[in-house]
Protein backbone atom coordinates (compact mmCIF):
# COMPACT_ATOMS: atom_id res chain seq x y z
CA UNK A 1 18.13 35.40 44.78
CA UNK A 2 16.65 34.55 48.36
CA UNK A 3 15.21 37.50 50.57
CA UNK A 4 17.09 38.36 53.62
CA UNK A 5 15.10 38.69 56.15
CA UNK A 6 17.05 40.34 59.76
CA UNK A 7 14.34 40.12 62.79
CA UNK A 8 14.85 42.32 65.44
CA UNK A 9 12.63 40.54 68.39
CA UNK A 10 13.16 41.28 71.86
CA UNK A 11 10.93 38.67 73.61
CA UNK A 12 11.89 34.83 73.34
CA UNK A 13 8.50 33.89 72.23
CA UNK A 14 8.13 35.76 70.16
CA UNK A 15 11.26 35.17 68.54
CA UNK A 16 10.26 31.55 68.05
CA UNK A 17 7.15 31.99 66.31
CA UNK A 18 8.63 34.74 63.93
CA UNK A 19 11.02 33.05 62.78
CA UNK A 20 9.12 29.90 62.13
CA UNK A 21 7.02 32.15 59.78
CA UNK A 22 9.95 33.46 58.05
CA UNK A 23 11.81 30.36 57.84
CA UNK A 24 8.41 28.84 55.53
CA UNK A 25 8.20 31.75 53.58
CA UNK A 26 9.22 30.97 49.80
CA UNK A 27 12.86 32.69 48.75
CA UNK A 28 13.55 33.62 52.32
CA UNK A 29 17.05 33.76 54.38
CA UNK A 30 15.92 34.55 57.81
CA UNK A 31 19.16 35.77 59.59
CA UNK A 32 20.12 35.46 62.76
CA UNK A 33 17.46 37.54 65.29
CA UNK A 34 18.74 40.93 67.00
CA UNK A 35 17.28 41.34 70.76
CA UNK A 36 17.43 45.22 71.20
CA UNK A 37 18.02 48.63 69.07
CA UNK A 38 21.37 49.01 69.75
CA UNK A 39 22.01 45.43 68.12
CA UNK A 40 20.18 45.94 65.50
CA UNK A 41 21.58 49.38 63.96
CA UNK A 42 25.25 47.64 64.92
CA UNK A 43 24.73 44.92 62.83
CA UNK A 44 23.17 46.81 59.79
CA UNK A 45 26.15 49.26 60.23
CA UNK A 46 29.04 46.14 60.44
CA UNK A 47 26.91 44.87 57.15
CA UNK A 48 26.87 48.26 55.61
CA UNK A 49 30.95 48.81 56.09
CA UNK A 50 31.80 45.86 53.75
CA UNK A 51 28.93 46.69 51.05
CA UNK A 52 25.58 48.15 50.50
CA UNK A 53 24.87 44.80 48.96
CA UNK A 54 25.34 43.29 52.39
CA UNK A 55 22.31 44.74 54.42
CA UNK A 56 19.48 42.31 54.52
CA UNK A 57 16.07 43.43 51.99
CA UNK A 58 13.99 43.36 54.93
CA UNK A 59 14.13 44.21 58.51
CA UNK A 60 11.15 42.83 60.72
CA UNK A 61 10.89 44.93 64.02
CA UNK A 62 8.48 43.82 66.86
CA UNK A 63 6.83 46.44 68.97
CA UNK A 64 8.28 45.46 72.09
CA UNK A 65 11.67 46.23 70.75
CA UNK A 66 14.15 48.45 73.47
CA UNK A 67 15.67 50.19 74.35
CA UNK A 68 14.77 52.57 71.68
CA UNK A 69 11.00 52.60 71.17
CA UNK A 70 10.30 50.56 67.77
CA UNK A 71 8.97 53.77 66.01
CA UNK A 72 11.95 55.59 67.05
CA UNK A 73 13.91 52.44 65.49
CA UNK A 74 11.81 52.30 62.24
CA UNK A 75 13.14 56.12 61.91
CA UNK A 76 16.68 55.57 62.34
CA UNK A 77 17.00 52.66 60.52
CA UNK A 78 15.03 54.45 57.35
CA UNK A 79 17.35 57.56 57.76
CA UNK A 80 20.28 55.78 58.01
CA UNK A 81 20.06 52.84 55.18
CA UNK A 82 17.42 54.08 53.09
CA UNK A 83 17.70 50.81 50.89
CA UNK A 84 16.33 48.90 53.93
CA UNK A 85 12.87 47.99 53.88
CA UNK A 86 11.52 47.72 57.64
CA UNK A 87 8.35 46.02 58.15
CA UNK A 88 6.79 46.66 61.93
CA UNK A 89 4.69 43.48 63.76
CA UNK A 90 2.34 45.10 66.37
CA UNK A 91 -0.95 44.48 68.26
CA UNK A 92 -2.07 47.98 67.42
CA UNK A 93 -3.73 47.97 63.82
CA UNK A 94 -5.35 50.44 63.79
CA UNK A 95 -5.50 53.52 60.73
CA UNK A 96 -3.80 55.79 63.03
CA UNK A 97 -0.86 53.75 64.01
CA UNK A 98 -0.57 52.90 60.41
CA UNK A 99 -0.23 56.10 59.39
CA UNK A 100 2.56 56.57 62.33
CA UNK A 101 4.46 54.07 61.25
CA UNK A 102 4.68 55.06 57.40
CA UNK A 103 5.05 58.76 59.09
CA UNK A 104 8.57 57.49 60.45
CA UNK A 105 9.98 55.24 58.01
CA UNK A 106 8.16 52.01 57.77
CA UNK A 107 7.43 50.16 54.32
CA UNK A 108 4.58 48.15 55.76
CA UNK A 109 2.52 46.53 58.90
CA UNK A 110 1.75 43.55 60.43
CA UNK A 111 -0.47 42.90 62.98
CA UNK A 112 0.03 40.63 65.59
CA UNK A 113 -1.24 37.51 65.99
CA UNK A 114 0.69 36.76 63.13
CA UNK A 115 -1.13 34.98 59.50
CA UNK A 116 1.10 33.72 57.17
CA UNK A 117 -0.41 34.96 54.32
CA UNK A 118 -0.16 38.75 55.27
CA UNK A 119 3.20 38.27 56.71
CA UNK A 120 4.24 36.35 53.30
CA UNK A 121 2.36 39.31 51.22
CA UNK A 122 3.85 42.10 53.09
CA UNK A 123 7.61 40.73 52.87
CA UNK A 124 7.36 40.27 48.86
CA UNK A 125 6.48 43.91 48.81
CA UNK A 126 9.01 45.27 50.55
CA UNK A 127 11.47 43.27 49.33
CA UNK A 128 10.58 44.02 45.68
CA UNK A 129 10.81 47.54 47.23
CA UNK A 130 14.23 47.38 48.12
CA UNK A 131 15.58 45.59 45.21
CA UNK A 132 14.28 48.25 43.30
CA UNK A 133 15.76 51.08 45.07
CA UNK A 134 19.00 49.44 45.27
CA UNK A 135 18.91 48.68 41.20
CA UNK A 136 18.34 52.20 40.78
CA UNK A 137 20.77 54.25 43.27
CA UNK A 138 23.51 51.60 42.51
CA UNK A 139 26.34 51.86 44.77
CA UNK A 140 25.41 55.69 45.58
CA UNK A 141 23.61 55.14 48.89
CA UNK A 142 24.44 57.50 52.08
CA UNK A 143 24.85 55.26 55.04
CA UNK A 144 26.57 56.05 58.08
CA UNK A 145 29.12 53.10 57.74
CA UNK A 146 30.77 52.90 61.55
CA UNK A 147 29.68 50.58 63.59
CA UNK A 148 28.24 51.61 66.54
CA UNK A 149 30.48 53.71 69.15
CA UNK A 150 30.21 53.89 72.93
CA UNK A 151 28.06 56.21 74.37
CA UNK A 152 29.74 57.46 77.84
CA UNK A 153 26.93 60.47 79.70
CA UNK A 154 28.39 62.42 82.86
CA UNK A 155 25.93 63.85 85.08
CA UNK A 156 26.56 65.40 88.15
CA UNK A 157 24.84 64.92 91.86
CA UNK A 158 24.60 68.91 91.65
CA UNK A 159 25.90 71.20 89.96
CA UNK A 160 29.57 72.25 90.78
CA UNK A 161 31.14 68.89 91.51
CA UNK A 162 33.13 68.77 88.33
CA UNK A 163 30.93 67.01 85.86
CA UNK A 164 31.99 68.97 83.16
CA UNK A 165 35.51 68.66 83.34
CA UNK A 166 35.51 65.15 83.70
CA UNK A 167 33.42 64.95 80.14
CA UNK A 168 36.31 67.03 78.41
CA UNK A 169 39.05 65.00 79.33
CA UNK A 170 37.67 61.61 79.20
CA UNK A 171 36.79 62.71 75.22
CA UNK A 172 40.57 64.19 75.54
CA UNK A 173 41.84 60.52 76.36
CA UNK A 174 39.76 59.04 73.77
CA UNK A 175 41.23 60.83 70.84
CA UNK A 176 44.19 61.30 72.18
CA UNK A 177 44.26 57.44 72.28
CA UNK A 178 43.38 57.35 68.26
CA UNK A 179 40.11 56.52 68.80
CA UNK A 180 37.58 59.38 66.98
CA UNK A 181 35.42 60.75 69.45
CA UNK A 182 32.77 63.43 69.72
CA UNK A 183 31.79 65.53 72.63
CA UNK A 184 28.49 67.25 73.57
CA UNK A 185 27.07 69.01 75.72
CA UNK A 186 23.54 67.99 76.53
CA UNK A 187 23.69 70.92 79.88
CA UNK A 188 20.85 72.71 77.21
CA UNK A 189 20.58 75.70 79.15
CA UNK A 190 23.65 76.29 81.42
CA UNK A 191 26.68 73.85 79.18
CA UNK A 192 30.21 75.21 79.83
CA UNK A 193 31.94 73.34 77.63
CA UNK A 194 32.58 76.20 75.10
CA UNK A 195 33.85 78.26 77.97
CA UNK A 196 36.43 75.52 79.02
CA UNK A 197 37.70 75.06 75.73
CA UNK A 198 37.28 79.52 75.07
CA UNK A 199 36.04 78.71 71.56
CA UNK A 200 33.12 80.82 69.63
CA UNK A 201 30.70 78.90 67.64
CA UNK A 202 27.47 78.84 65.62
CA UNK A 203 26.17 76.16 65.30
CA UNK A 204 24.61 74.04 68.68
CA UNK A 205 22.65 70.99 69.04
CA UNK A 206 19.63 72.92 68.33
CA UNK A 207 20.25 72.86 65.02
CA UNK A 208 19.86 69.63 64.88
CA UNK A 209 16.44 69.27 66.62
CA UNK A 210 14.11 69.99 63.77
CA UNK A 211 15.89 68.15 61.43
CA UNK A 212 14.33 64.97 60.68
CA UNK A 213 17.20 63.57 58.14
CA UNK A 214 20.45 63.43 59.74
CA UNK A 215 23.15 62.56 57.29
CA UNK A 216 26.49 62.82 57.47
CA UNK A 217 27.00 65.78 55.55
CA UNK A 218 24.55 67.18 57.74
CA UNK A 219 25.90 66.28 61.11
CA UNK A 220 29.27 67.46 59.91
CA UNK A 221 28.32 70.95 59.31
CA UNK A 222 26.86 71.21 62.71
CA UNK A 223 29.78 69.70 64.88
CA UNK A 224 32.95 72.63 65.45
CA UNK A 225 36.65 70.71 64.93
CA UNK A 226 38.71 71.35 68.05
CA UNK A 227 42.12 71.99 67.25
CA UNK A 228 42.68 68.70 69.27
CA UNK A 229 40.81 66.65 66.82
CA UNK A 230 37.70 66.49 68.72
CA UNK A 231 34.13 67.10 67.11
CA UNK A 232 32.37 69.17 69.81
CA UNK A 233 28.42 69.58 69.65
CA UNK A 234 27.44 72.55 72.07
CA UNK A 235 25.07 73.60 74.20
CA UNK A 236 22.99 76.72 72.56
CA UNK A 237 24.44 80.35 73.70
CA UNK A 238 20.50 81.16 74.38
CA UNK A 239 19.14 78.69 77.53
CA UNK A 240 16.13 78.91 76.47
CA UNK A 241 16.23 77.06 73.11
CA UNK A 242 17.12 74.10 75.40
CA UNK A 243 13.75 73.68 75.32
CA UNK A 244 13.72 72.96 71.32
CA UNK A 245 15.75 69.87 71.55
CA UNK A 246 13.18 66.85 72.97
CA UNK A 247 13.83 64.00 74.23
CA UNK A 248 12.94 62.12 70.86
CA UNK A 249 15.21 65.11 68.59
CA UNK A 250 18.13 63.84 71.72
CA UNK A 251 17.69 60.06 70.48
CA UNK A 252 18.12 61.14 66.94
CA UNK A 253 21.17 62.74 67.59
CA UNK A 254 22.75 60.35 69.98
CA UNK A 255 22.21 57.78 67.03
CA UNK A 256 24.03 60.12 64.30
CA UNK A 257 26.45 60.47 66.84
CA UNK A 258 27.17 56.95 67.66
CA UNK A 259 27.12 56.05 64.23
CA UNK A 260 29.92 57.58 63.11
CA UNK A 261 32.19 58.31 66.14
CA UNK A 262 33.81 55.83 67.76
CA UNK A 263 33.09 57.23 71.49
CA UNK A 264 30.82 59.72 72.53
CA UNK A 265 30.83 61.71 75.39
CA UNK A 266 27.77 63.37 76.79
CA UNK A 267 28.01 66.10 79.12
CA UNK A 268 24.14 66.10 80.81
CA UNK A 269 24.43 68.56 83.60
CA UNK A 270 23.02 68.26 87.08
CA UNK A 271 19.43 69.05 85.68
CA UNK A 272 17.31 66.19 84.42
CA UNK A 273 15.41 67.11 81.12
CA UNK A 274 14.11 65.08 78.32
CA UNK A 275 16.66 65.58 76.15
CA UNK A 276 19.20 64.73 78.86
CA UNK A 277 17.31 61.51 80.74
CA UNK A 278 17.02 59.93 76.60
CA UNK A 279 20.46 60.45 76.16
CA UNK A 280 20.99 58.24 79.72
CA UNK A 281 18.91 55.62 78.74
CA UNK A 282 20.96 55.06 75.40
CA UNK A 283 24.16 55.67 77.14
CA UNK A 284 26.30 52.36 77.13
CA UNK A 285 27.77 53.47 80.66
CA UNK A 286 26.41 56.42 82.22
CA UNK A 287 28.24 58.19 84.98
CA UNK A 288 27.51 59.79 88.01
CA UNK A 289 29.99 62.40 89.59
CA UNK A 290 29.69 63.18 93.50
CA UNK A 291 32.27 64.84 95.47
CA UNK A 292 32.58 62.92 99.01
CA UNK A 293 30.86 65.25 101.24
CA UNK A 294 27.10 64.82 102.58
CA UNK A 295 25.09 67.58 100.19
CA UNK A 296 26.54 66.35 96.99
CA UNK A 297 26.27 61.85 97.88
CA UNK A 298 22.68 63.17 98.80
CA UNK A 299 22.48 64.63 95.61
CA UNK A 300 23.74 61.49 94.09
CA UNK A 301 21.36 59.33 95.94
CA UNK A 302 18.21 61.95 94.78
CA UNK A 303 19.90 61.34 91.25
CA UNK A 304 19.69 57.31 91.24
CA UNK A 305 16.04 57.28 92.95
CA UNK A 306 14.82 59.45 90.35
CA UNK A 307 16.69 57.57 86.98
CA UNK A 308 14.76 54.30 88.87
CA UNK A 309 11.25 55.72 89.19
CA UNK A 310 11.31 57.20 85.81
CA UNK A 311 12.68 53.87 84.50
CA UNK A 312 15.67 56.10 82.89
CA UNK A 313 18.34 53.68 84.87
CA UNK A 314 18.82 51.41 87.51
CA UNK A 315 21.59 52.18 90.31
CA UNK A 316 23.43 48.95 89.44
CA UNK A 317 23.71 50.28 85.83
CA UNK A 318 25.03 53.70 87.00
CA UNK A 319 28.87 54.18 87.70
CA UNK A 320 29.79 57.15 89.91
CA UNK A 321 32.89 58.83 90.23
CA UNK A 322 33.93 60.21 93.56
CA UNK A 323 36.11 63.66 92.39
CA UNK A 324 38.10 65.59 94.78
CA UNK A 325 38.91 62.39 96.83
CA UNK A 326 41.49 62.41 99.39
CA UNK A 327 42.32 60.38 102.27
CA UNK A 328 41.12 62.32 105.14
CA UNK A 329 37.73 62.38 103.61
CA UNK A 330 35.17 60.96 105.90
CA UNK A 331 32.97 59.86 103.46
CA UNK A 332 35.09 57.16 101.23
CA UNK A 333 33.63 55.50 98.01
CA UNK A 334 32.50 52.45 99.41
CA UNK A 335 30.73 54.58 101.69
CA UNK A 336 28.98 55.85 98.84
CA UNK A 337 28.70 52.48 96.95
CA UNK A 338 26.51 51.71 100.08
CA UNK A 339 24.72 54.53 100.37
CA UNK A 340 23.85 54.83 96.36
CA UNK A 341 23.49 51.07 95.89
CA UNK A 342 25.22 52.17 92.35
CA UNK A 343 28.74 50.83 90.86
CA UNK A 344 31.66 52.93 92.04
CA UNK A 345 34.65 53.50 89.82
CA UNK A 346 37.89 52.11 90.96
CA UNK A 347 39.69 55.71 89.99
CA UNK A 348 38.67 58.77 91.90
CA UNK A 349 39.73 61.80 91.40
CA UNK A 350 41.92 63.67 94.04
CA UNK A 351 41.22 67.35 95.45
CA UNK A 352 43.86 69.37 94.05
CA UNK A 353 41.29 72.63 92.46
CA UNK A 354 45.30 73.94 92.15
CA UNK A 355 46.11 72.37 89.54
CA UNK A 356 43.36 73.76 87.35
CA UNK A 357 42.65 76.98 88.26
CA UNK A 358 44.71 78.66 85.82
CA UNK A 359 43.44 76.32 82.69
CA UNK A 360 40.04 77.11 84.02
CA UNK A 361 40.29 80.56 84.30
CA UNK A 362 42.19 80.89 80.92
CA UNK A 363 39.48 78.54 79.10
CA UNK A 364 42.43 75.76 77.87
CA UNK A 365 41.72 72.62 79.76
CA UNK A 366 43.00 70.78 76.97
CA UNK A 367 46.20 71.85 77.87
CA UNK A 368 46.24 71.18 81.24
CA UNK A 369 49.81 69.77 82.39
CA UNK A 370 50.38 66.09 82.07
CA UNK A 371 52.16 66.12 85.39
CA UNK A 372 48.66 67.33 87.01
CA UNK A 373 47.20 64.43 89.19
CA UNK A 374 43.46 65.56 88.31
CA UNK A 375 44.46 64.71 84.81
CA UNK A 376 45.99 61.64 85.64
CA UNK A 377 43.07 60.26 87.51
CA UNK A 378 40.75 61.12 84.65
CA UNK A 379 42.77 59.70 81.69
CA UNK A 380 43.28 56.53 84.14
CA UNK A 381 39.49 56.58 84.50
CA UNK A 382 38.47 56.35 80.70
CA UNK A 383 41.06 53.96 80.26
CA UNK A 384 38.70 51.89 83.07
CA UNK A 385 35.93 52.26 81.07
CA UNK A 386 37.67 51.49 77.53
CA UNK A 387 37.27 54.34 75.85
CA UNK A 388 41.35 54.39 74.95
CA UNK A 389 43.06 52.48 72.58
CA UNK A 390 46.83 52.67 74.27
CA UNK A 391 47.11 49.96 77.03
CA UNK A 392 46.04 50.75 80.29
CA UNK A 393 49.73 51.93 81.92
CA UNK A 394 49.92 53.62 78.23
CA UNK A 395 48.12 56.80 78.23
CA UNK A 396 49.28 59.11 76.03
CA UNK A 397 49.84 62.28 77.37
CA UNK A 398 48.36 61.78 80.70
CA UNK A 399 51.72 60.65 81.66
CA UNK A 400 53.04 57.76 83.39
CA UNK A 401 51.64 58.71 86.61
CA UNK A 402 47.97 58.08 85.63
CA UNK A 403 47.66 54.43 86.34
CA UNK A 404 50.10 54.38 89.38
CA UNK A 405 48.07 57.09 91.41
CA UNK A 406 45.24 54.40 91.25
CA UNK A 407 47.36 51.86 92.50
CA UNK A 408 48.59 53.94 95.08
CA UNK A 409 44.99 54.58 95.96
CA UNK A 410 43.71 51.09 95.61
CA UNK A 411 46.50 49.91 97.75
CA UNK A 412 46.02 52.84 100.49
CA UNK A 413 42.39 51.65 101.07
């Protein structure tokens, strides 16, 4: 039986000369190349939902693989199909990135520029490697299984301008919708989103930190069931063991998460930590919620700079969400589109605190009234971003009224 061979090469040249390699090697089925992380653990997951017999022997991952660094990859990928040999190409040969790279998952190393015969040598191995695990666990092999979900963060220009609450009830939508969705809160030393929802818990992302295996079993004992379905991971009730949860434990988890929800919402605060800025650098759209006065779009714009220096994200791949919108507002959202040089999304959210004071206070924003135009607006908005399965005038629950107040807006300029 051939060795399959999945390369996951983000640079073109490389690509080419990889693949030639594989393509001569004896018994080899070079698939199709992946260009990024996120590809790569989609695929293997699609594969992995028909059979464990599907996933390729071998995965070949170049150093200059993103967004997720390749080590970081090499981790995931070991954790997550552990009868998936990975195999990393690199420049760097030396004992101690060796020993790094068998550290975090890797069956074997290549260094670049590649030689046949060591690439040929090293791909036997590993592939005699994973035929052997295979024959031995059989069909009892923990994989997550769902493909990759979306990853949705909301961070706010400062703190106050209703970040939080638009994380709760975009994850609302979402499962309200059908879809299966997780919500976290990633605010490590000042999250709300127990206090919203007036639950007690546990367990918080924290425990997750140290733990270097996380399996499903495992990330299911550390998530609390909302009576609404949703899996909520929380901010720790101590601040200070924020500071346990890094920015490479936040990757980790994000994966898990995206692995076996279908949409993930990540609640990041106002404050930029590691944890937090990882989690917006996987994030698949990552929002940005301003209210339209002149401290909070500065805020915003202090926000984007920052994301761009520390090559987190660019504006253009940043959405932000004008809340408490109305039209007497001097400062509209294209205003802000201008001023942020970011996306703006097409729903804002109008200034009506009314409406929630009394689910705020009492800690049950899930049950905020359908009839409520903040709720509206917000169900309207993650139907704009896709994270609802209903069609887009066919909310459920947000009522009929969600889609028309952004018409009305749209059409009020």
């Amino acid at each position: 039986m051939p060795t399959r061979i999945l390369p996951a090469v983000g640079d073109p040249d490389a690509v080419r000369s990889l693949t030639t390699l594989l393509s001569q090697l004896p018994d080899a089925e070079p698939v199709a190349p992946v260009v990024d992380s996120t590809q790569l653990v989609d695929t293997l997951s699609r594969l992995a939902a028909e059979s464990v017999d599907e996933l390729p022997e071998v995965v070949v991952v170049h150093e200059r693989i993103g967004p997720v660094p390749a080590l970081e990859l090499i981790r995931d990928v070991a954790l997550r199909f552990p009868a998936v040999g990975v195999i990393l190409v690199t420049s760097d040969a030396s004992p101690g990135l060796f020993q790094a790279a068998m550290d975090y998952g890797a069956r074997g190393l290549v260094a670049l520029p590649l030689n046949y015969e060591e690439l040929a040598s090293r791909v036997q191995a590993v592939a005699q490697w994973s035929t052997g695990v295979r024959r031995h666990l059989g069909g009892a092999v923990d994989v997550f299984t769902g493909v990759g979900g979306t990853v949705i963060t909301v961070s706010g220009a400062k703190g106050g301008v209703g970040a939080t609450l638009t994380a709760i009830q975009l994850a609302l939508a979402a499962q309200a919708s059908g879809r299966s969705a997780a919500l976290v809160d990633m605010d490590l030393q000042a999250g709300d989103i127990a206090s919203y929802l007036d639950i007690q818990f546990r367990r918080s992302v924290v425990d997750l930190a140290t733990i270097t295996d996380i399996s499903p079993r495992v990330l299911a004992d550390a998530v609390f069931r909302h009576d609404t379905g949703l899996a909520l991971l929380l901010a720790p009730g101590e601040g200070e063991r924020g500071e346990e949860v890094t920015d490479r434990a936040a990757r980790q988890i994000v994966g898990a998460l995206r692995s076996r929800y279908e949409v993930v919402v990540i609640d990041c605060g106002a404050q930029v930590s590691g944890a937090s800025a990882a989690a917006v650098e996987m994030a698949d759209r990552a929002l940005l919620v301003t209210t339209p006065d002149v401290v909070s779009v500065r805020g915003a714009k202090r926000t984007v700079r920052m994301w761009d220096r520390l090559q987190i994200r660019k504006a253009e791949e940043t959405t932000v969400v004008v809340n408490r919108h109305s039209r007497g507002t001097e400062i509209q959202p294209s205003l802000i589109q201008k001023i942020t040089g970011t996306a703006v999304a097409a729903t804002a959210v109008p200034a009506n605190f009314k409406e929630l004071h009394a689910a705020v206070d009492a800690g049950r924003v899930h049950e905020l009234d359908g009839r409520s135009t903040v709720k509206q607006a917000l169900w309207a908005l993650a139907a704009e971003l896709g994270l609802v399965n209903a069609p887009e005038g066919d909310v459920r629950r947000g009522g009929r009224g969600a889609v028309g107040f952004r018409r009305r807006r749209d059409g009020g300029g």
